[in-house]
C-alpha atoms as a PDB file:
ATOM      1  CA  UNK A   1      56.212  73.953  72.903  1.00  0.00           C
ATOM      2  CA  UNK A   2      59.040  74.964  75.056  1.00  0.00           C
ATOM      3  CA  UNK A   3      59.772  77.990  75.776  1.00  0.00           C
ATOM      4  CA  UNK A   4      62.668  79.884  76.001  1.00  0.00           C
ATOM      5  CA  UNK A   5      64.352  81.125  79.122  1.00  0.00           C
ATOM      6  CA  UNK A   6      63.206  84.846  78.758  1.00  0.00           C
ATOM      7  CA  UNK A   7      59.560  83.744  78.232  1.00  0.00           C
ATOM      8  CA  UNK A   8      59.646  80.976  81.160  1.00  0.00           C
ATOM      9  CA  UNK A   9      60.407  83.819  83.242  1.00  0.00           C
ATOM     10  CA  UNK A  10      57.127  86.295  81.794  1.00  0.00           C
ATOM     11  CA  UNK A  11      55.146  83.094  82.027  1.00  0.00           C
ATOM     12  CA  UNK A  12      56.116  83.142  86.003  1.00  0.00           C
ATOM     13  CA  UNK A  13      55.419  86.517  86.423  1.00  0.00           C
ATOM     14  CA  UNK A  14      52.185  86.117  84.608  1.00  0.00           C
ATOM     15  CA  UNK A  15      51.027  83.742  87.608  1.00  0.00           C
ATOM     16  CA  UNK A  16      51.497  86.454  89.732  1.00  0.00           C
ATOM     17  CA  UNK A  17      49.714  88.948  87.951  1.00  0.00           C
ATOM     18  CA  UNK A  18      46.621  85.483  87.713  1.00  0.00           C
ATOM     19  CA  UNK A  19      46.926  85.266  91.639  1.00  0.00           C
ATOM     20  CA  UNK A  20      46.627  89.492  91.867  1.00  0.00           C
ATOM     21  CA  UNK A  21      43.335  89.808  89.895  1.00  0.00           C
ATOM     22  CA  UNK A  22      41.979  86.344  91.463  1.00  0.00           C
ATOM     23  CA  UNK A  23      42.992  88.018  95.059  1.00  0.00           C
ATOM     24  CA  UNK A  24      40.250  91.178  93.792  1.00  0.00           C
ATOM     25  CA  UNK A  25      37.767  88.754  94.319  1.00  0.00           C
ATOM     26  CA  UNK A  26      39.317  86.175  96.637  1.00  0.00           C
ATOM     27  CA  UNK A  27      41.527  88.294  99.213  1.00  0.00           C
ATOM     28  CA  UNK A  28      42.281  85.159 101.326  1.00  0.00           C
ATOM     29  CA  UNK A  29      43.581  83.356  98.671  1.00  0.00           C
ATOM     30  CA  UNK A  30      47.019  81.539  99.097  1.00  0.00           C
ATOM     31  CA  UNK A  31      49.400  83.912  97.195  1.00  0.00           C
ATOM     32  CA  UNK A  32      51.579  80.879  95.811  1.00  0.00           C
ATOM     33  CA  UNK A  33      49.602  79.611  93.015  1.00  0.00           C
ATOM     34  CA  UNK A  34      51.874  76.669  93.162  1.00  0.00           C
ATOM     35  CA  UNK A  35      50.219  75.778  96.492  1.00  0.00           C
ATOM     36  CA  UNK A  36      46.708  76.121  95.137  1.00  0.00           C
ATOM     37  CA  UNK A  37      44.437  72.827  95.406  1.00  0.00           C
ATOM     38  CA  UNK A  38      41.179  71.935  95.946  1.00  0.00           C
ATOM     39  CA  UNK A  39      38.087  74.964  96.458  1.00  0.00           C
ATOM     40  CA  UNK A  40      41.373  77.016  95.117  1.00  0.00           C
ATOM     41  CA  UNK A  41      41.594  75.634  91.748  1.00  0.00           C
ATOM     42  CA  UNK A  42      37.519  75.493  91.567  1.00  0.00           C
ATOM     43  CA  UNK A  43      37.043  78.907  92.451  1.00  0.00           C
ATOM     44  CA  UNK A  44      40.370  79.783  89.415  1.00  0.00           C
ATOM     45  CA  UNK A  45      38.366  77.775  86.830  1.00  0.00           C
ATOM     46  CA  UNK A  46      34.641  79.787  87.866  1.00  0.00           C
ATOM     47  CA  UNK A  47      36.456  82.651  87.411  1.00  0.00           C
ATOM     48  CA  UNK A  48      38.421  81.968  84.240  1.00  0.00           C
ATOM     49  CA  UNK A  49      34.896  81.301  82.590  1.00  0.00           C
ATOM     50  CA  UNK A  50      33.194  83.941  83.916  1.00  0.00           C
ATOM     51  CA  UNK A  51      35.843  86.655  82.797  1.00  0.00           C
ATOM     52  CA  UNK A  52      37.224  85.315  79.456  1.00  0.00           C
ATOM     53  CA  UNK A  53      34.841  82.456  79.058  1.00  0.00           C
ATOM     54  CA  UNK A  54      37.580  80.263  79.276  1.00  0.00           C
ATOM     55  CA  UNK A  55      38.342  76.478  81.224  1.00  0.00           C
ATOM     56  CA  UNK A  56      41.374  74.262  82.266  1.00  0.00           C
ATOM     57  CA  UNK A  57      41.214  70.796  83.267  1.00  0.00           C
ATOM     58  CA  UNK A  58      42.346  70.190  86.909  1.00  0.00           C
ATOM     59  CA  UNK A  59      45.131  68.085  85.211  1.00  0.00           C
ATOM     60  CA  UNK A  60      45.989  71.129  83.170  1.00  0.00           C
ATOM     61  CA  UNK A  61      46.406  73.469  86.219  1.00  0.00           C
ATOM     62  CA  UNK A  62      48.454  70.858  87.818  1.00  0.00           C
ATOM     63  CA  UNK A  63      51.135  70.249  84.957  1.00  0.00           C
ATOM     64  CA  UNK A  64      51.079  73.649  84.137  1.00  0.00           C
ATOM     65  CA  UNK A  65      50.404  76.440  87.328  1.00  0.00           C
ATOM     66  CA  UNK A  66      51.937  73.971  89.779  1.00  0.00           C
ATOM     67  CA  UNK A  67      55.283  73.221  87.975  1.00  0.00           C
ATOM     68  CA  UNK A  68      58.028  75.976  87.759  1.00  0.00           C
ATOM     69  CA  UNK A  69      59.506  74.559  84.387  1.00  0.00           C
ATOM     70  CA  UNK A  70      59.190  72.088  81.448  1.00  0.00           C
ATOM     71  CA  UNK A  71      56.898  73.432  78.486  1.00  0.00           C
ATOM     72  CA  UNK A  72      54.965  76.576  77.958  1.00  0.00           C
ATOM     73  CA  UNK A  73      51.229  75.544  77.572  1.00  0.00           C
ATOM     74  CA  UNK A  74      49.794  76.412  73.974  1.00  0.00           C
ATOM     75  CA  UNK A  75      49.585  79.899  72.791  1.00  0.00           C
ATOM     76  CA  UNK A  76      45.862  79.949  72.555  1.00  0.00           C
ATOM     77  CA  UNK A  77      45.926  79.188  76.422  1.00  0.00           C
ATOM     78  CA  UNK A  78      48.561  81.793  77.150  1.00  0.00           C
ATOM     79  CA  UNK A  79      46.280  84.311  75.290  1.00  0.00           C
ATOM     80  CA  UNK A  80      43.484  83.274  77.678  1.00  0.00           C
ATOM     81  CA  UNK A  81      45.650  83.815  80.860  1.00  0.00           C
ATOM     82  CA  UNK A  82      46.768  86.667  79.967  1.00  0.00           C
ATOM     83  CA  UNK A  83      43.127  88.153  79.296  1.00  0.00           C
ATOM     84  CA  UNK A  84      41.763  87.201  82.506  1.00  0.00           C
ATOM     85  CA  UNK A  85      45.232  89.184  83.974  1.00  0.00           C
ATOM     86  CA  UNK A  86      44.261  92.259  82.335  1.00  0.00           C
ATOM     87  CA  UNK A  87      46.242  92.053  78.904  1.00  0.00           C
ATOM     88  CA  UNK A  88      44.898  91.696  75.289  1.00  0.00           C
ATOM     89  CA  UNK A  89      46.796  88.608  75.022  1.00  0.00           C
ATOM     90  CA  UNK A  90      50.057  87.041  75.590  1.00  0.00           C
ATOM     91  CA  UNK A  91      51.398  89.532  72.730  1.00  0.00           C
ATOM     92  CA  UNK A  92      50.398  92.627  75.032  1.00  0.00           C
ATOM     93  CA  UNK A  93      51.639  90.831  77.710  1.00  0.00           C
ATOM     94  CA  UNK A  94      55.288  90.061  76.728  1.00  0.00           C
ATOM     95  CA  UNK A  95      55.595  93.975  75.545  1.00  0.00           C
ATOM     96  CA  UNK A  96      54.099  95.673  78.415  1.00  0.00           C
ATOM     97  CA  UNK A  97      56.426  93.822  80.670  1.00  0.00           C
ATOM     98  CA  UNK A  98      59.809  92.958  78.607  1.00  0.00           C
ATOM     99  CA  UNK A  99      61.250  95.736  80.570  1.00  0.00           C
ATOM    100  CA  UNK A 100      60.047  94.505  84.131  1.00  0.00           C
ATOM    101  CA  UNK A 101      62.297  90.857  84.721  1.00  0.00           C
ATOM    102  CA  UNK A 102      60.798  88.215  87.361  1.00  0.00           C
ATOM    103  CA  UNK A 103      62.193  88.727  90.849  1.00  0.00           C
ATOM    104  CA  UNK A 104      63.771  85.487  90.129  1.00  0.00           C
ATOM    105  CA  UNK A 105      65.733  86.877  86.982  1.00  0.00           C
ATOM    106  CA  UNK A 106      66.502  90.225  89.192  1.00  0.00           C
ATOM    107  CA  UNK A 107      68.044  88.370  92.137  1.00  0.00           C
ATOM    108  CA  UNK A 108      70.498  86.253  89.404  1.00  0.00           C
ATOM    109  CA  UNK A 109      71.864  89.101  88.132  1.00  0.00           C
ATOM    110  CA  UNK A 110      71.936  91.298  91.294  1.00  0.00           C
ATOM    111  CA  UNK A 111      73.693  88.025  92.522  1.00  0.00           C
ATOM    112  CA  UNK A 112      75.997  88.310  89.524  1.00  0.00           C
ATOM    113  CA  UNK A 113      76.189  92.352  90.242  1.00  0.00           C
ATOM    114  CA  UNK A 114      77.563  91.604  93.714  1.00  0.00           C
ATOM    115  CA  UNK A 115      80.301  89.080  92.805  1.00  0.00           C
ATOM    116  CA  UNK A 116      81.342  90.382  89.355  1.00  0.00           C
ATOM    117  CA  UNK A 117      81.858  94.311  90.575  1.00  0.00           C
ATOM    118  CA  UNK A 118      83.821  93.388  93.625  1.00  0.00           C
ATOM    119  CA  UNK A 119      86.293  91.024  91.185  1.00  0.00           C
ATOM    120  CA  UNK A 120      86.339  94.044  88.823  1.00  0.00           C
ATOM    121  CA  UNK A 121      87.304  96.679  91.235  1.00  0.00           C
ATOM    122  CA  UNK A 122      90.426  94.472  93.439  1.00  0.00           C
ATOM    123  CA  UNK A 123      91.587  93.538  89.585  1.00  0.00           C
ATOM    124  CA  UNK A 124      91.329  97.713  88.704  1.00  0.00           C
ATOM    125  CA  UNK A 125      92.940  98.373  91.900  1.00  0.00           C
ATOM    126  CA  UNK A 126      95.799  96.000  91.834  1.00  0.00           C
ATOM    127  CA  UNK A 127      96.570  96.822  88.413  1.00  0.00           C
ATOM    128  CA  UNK A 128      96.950 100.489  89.697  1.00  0.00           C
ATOM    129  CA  UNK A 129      99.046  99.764  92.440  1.00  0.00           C
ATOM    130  CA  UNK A 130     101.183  97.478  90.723  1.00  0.00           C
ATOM    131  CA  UNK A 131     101.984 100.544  87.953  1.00  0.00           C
ATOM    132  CA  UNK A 132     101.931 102.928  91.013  1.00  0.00           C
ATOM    133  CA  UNK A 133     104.958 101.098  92.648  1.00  0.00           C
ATOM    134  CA  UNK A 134     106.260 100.360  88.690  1.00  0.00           C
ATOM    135  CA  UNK A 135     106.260 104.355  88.560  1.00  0.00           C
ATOM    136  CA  UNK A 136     107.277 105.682  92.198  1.00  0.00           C
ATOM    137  CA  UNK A 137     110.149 102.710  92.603  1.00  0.00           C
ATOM    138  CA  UNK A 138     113.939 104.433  91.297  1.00  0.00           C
ATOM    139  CA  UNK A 139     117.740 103.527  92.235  1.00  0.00           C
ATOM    140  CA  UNK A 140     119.169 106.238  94.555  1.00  0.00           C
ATOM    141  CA  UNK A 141     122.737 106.098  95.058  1.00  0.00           C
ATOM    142  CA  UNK A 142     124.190 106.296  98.588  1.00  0.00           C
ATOM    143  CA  UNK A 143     128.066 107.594  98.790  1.00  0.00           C
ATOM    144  CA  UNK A 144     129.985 108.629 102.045  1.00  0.00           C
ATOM    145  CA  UNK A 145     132.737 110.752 102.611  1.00  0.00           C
ATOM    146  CA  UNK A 146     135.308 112.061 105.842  1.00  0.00           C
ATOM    147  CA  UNK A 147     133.538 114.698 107.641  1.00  0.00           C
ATOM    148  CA  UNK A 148     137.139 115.970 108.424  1.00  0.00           C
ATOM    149  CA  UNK A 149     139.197 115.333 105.185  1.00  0.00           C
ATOM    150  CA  UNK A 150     136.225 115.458 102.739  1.00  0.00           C
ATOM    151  CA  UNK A 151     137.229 112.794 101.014  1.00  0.00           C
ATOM    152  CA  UNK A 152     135.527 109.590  99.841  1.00  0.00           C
ATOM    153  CA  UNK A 153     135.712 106.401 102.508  1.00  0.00           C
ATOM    154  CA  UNK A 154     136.550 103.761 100.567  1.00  0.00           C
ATOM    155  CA  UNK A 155     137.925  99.950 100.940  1.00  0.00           C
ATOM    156  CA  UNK A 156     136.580  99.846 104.090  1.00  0.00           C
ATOM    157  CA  UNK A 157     133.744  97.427 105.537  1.00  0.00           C
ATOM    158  CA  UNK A 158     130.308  99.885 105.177  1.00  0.00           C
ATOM    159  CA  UNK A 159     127.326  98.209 106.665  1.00  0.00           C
ATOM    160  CA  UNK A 160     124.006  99.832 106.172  1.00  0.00           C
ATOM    161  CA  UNK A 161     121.101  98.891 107.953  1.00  0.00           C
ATOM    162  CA  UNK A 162     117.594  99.901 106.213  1.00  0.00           C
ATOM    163  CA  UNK A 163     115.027 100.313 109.124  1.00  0.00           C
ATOM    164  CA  UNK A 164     111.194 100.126 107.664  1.00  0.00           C
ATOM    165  CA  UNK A 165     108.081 100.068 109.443  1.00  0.00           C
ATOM    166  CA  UNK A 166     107.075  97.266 111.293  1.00  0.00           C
ATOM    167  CA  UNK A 167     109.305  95.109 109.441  1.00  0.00           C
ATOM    168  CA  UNK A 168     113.534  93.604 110.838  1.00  0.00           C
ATOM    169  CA  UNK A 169     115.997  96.028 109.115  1.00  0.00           C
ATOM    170  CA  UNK A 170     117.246  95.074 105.896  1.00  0.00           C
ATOM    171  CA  UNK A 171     120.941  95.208 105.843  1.00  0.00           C
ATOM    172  CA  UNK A 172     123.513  96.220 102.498  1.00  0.00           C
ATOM    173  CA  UNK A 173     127.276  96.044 102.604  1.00  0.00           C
ATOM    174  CA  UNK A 174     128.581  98.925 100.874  1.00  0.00           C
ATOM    175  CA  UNK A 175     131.563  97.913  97.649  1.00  0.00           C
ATOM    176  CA  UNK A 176     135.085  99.170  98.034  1.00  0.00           C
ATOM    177  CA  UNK A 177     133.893 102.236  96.398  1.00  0.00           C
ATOM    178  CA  UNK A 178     132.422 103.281  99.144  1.00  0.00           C
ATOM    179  CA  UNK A 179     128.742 103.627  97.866  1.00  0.00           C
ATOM    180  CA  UNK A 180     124.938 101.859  98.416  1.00  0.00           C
ATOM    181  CA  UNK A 181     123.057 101.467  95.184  1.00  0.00           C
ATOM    182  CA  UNK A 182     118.971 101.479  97.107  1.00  0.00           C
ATOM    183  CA  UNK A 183     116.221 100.562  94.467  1.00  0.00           C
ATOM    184  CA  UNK A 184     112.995 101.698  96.478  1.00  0.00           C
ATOM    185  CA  UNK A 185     109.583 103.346  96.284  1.00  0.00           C
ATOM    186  CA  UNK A 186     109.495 104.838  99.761  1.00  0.00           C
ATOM    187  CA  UNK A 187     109.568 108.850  99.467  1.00  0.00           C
ATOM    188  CA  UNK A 188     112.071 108.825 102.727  1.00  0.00           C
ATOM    189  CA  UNK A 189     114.671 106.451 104.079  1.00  0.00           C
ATOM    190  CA  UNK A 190     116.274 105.908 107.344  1.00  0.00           C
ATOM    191  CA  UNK A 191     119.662 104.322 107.700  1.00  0.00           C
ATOM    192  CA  UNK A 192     121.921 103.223 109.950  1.00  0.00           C
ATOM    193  CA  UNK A 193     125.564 103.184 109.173  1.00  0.00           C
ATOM    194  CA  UNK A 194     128.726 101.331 110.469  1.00  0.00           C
ATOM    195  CA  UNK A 195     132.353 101.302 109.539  1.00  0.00           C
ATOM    196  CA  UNK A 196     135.405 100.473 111.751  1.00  0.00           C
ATOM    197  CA  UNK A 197     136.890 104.056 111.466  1.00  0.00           C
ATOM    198  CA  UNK A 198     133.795 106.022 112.002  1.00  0.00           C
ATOM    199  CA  UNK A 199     130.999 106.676 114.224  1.00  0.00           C
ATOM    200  CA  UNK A 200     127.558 104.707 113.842  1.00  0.00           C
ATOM    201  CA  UNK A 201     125.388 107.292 112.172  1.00  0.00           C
ATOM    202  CA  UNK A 202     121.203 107.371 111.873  1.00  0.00           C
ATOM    203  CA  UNK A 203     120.789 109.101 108.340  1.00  0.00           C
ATOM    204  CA  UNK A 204     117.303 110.224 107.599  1.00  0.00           C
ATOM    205  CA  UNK A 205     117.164 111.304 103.726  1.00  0.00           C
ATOM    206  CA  UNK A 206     113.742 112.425 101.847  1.00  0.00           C
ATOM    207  CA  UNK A 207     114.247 111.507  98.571  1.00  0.00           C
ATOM    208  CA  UNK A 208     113.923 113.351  95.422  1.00  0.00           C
ATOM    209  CA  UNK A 209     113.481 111.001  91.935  1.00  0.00           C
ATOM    210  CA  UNK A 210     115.183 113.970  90.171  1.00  0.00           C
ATOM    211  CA  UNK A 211     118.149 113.870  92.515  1.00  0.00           C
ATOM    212  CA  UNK A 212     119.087 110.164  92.739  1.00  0.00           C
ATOM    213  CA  UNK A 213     122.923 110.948  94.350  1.00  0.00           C
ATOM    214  CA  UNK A 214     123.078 111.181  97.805  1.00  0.00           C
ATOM    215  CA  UNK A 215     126.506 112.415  99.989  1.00  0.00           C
ATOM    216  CA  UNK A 216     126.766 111.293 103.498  1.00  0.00           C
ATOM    217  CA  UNK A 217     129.004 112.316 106.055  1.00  0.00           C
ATOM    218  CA  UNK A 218     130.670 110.241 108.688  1.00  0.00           C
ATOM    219  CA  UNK A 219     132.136 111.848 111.472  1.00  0.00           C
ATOM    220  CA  UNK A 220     135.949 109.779 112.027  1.00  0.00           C
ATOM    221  CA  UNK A 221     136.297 107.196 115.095  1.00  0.00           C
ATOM    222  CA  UNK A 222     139.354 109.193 115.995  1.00  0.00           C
ATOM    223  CA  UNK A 223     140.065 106.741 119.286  1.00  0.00           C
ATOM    224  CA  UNK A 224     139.798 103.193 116.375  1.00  0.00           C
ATOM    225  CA  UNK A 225     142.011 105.597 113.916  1.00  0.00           C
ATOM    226  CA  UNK A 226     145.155 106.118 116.609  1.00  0.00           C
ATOM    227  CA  UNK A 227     145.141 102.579 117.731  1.00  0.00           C
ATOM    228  CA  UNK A 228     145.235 101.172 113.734  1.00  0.00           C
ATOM    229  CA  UNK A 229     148.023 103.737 113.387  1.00  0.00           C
ATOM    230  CA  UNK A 230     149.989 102.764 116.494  1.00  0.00           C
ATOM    231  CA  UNK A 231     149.834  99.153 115.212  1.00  0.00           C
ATOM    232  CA  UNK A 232     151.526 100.359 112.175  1.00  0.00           C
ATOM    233  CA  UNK A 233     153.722 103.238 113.463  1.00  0.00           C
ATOM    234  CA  UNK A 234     157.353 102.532 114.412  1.00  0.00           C
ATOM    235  CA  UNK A 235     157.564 104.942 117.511  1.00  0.00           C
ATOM    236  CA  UNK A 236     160.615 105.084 119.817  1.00  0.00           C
ATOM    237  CA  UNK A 237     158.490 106.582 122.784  1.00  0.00           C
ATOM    238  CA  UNK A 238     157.314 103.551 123.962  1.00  0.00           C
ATOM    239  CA  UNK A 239     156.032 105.012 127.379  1.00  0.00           C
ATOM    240  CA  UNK A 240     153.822 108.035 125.421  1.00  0.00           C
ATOM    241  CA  UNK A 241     152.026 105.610 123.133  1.00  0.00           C
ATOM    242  CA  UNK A 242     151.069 103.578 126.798  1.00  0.00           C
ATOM    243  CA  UNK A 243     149.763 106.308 128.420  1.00  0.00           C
ATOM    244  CA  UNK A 244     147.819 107.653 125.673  1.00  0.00           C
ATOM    245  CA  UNK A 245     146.317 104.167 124.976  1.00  0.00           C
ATOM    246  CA  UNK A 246     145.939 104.260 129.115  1.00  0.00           C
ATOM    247  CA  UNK A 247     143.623 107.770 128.335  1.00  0.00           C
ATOM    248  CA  UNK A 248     141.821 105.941 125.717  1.00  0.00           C
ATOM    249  CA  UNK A 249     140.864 102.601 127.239  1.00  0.00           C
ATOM    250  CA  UNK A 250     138.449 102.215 130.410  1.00  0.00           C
ATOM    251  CA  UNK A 251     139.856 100.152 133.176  1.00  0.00           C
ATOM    252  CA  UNK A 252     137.162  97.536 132.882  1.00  0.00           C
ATOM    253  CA  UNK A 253     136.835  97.062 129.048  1.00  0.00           C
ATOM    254  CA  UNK A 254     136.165  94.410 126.994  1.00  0.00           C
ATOM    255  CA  UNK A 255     138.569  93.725 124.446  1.00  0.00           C
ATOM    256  CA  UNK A 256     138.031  91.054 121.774  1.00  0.00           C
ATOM    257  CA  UNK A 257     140.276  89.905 119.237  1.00  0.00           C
ATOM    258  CA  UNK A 258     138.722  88.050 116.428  1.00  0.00           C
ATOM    259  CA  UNK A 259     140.599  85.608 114.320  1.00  0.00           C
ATOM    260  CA  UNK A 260     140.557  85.365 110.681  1.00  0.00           C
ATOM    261  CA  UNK A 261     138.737  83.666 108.230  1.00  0.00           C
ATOM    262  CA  UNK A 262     139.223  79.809 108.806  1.00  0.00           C
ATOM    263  CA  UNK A 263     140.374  79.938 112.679  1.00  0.00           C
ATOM    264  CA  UNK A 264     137.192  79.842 114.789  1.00  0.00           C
ATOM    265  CA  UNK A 265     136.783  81.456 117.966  1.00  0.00           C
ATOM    266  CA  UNK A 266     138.228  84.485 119.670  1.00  0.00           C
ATOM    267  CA  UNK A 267     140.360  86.123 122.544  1.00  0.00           C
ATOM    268  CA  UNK A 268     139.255  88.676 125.410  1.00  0.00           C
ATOM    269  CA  UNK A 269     142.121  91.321 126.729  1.00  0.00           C
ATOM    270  CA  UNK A 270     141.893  93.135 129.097  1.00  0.00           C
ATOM    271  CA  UNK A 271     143.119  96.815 129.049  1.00  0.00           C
ATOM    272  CA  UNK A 272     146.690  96.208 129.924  1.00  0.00           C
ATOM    273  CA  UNK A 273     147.184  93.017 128.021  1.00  0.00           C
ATOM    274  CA  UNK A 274     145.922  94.651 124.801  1.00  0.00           C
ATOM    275  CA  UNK A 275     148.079  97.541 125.395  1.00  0.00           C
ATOM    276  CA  UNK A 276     151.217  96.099 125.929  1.00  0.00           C
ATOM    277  CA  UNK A 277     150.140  93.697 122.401  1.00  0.00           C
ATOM    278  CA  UNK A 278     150.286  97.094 120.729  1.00  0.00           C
ATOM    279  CA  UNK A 279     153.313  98.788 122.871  1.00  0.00           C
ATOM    280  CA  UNK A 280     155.936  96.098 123.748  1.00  0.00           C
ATOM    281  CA  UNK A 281     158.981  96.905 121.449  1.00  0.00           C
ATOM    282  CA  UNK A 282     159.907  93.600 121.081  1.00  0.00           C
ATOM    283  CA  UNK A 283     156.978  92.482 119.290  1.00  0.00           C
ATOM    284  CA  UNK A 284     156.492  91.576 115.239  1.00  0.00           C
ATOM    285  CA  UNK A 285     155.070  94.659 113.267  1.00  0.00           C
ATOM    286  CA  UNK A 286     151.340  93.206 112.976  1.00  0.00           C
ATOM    287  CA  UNK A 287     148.736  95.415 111.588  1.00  0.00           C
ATOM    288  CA  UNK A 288     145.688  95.634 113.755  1.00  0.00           C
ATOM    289  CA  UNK A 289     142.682  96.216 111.970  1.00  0.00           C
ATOM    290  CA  UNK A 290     139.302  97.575 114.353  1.00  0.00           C
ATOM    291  CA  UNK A 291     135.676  95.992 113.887  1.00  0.00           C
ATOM    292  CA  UNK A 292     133.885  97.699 116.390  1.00  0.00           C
ATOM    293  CA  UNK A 293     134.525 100.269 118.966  1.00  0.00           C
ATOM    294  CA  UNK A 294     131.464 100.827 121.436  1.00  0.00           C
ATOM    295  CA  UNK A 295     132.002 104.253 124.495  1.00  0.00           C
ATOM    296  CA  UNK A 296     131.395 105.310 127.417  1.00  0.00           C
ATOM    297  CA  UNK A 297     131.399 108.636 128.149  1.00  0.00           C
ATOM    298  CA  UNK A 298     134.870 109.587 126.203  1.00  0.00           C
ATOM    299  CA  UNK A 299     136.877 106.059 126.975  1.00  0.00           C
ATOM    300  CA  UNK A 300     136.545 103.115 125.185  1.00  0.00           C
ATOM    301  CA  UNK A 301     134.274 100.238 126.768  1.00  0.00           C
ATOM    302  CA  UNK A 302     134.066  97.268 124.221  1.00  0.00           C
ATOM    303  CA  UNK A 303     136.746  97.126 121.516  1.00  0.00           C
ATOM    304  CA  UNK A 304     136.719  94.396 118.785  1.00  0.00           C
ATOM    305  CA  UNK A 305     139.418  93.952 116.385  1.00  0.00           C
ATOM    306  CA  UNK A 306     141.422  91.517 113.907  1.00  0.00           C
ATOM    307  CA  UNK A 307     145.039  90.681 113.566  1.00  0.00           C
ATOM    308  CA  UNK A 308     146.482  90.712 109.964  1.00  0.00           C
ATOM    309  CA  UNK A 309     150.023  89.864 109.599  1.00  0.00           C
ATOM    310  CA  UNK A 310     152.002  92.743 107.095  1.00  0.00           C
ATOM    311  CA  UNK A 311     152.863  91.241 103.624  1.00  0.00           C
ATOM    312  CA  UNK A 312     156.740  91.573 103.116  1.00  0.00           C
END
């Protein structure tokens, strides 16, 4: 008959327990029954009569002992086994040992153990971090303001530069309101800030989920602010306006003018040709309009700016 799974597996084991009492009398015995042959098998079938007055063919012990599957031999020989193992029959022996598997059935499902835990544990733990960032991830809202006037900045060009670790900045552009919307699970931020009008600022903010509005100051480019005025100002003192933008300008800056959208390239001034653009009274009222405005020490050493003609 063949014989289940559960029961090939107590029919190997029960080889084992024939080689352990055959190794009582027969220490030297090869401990593989499936590589008995010969004086082997002899000495099996002396024994096997002598104990249980029992006998296999030679045949038998080959299609039976030496083979690892196919069919269970007949019941009445299983009973005989398992008597000359110890047991009161095959019976005894499936219920003294239903609770001890082969080594072959342990190592499946320590195998199984090994790779099913592991898959269970990354799943568990990448579900959990998944609804951890779910959870810890809210909108703060980023709005800046004059230091000096205390009032909002708005239509102006905002960039903000998100700086995270070990990772290029990721970089916003604030809307004419003058505010960053920041969807993020980090418990602190750092930004950098630049507008025209005001100094580049580092902002370092630990957040709070229960206080999602943030103010932030910016401290007025006072230098970029005079020379946008004096681009729009009609002054009649000519000579004043020079020598204050002589104050503000270093001898050896770099001034670029950039052109507007669909004229490529640029122009470099240099101090005295940008200053007499802004001063010489015969000139057309053009607004100028400052990008960028880098120091040195208190004078201006790069200056980049845009032309925009005034609408009538």
């Amino acid at each position: 008959m063949i014989g289940q799974p559960a029961e090939r597996d107590l029919f190997r084991l029960l080889k084992q327990r024939i080689v352990s009492t055959m190794q009582s009398s027969f220490p030297a015995i090869n401990p593989e029954i499936s590589d008995w042959k010969g004086q082997e098998i002899s000495d099996f079938q002396e024994e096997l009569a002598s104990r249980v007055n029992g006998h296999i063919s030679e045949k038998w012990f080959y299609t039976h002992m030496k083979s690892s599957g196919g069919s269970l031999p007949r019941i009445d020989v299983l009973n005989l086994l398992s008597r000359f193992a110890g047991y009161h029959g095959w019976d005894d022996f499936k219920f003294r040992n239903k609770q001890s598997p082969s080594p072959v059935s342990t190592y499946k499902k320590a195998n199984r153990i090994f790779i099913v835990v592991p898959l269970l544990v990354v799943a568990v733990l990448t579900v959990l971090f998944i609804v951890f960032k779910i959870y810890n991830t809210h909108e703060y809202q980023f709005c800046f303001y004059d230091a000096d006037t205390r009032e909002p900045i708005t239509n102006n060009i905002i960039e903000v530069s998100l700086l995270l670790p070990d990772e290029s900045p990721v970089n916003y552009l604030c809307g004419q309101e003058g505010c960053l919307v920041l969807e993020t699970d980090q418990t602190s931020v750092t930004l950098v800030v630049k507008t025209p009008y005001y100094h580049t600022d580092t902002v370092i903010r630990v957040l709070d989920r229960f206080k999602q509005e943030e103010m932030v100051r910016l401290r007025p480019n006072n230098y970029a602010l005079m020379i946008h005025y004096f681009s729009r100002m009609n002054v009649k003192d000519w000579q004043q306006r020079r020598n204050q933008l002589d104050d503000m300008i270093s001898d050896s800056a770099l001034i670029y003018q950039v052109y507007s959208a669909g004229t490529l390239g640029m122009e470099l001034f240099t101090k005295w040709e940008f200053i007499n653009k802004l001063t010489m009274p015969a000139r057309s009222l053009d607004q100028i309009e400052i990008l960028d405005t880098r120091y040195m020490g208190n004078r201006i050493m790069m200056l980049r700016f845009r032309q925009k003609e005034e609408k009538q």
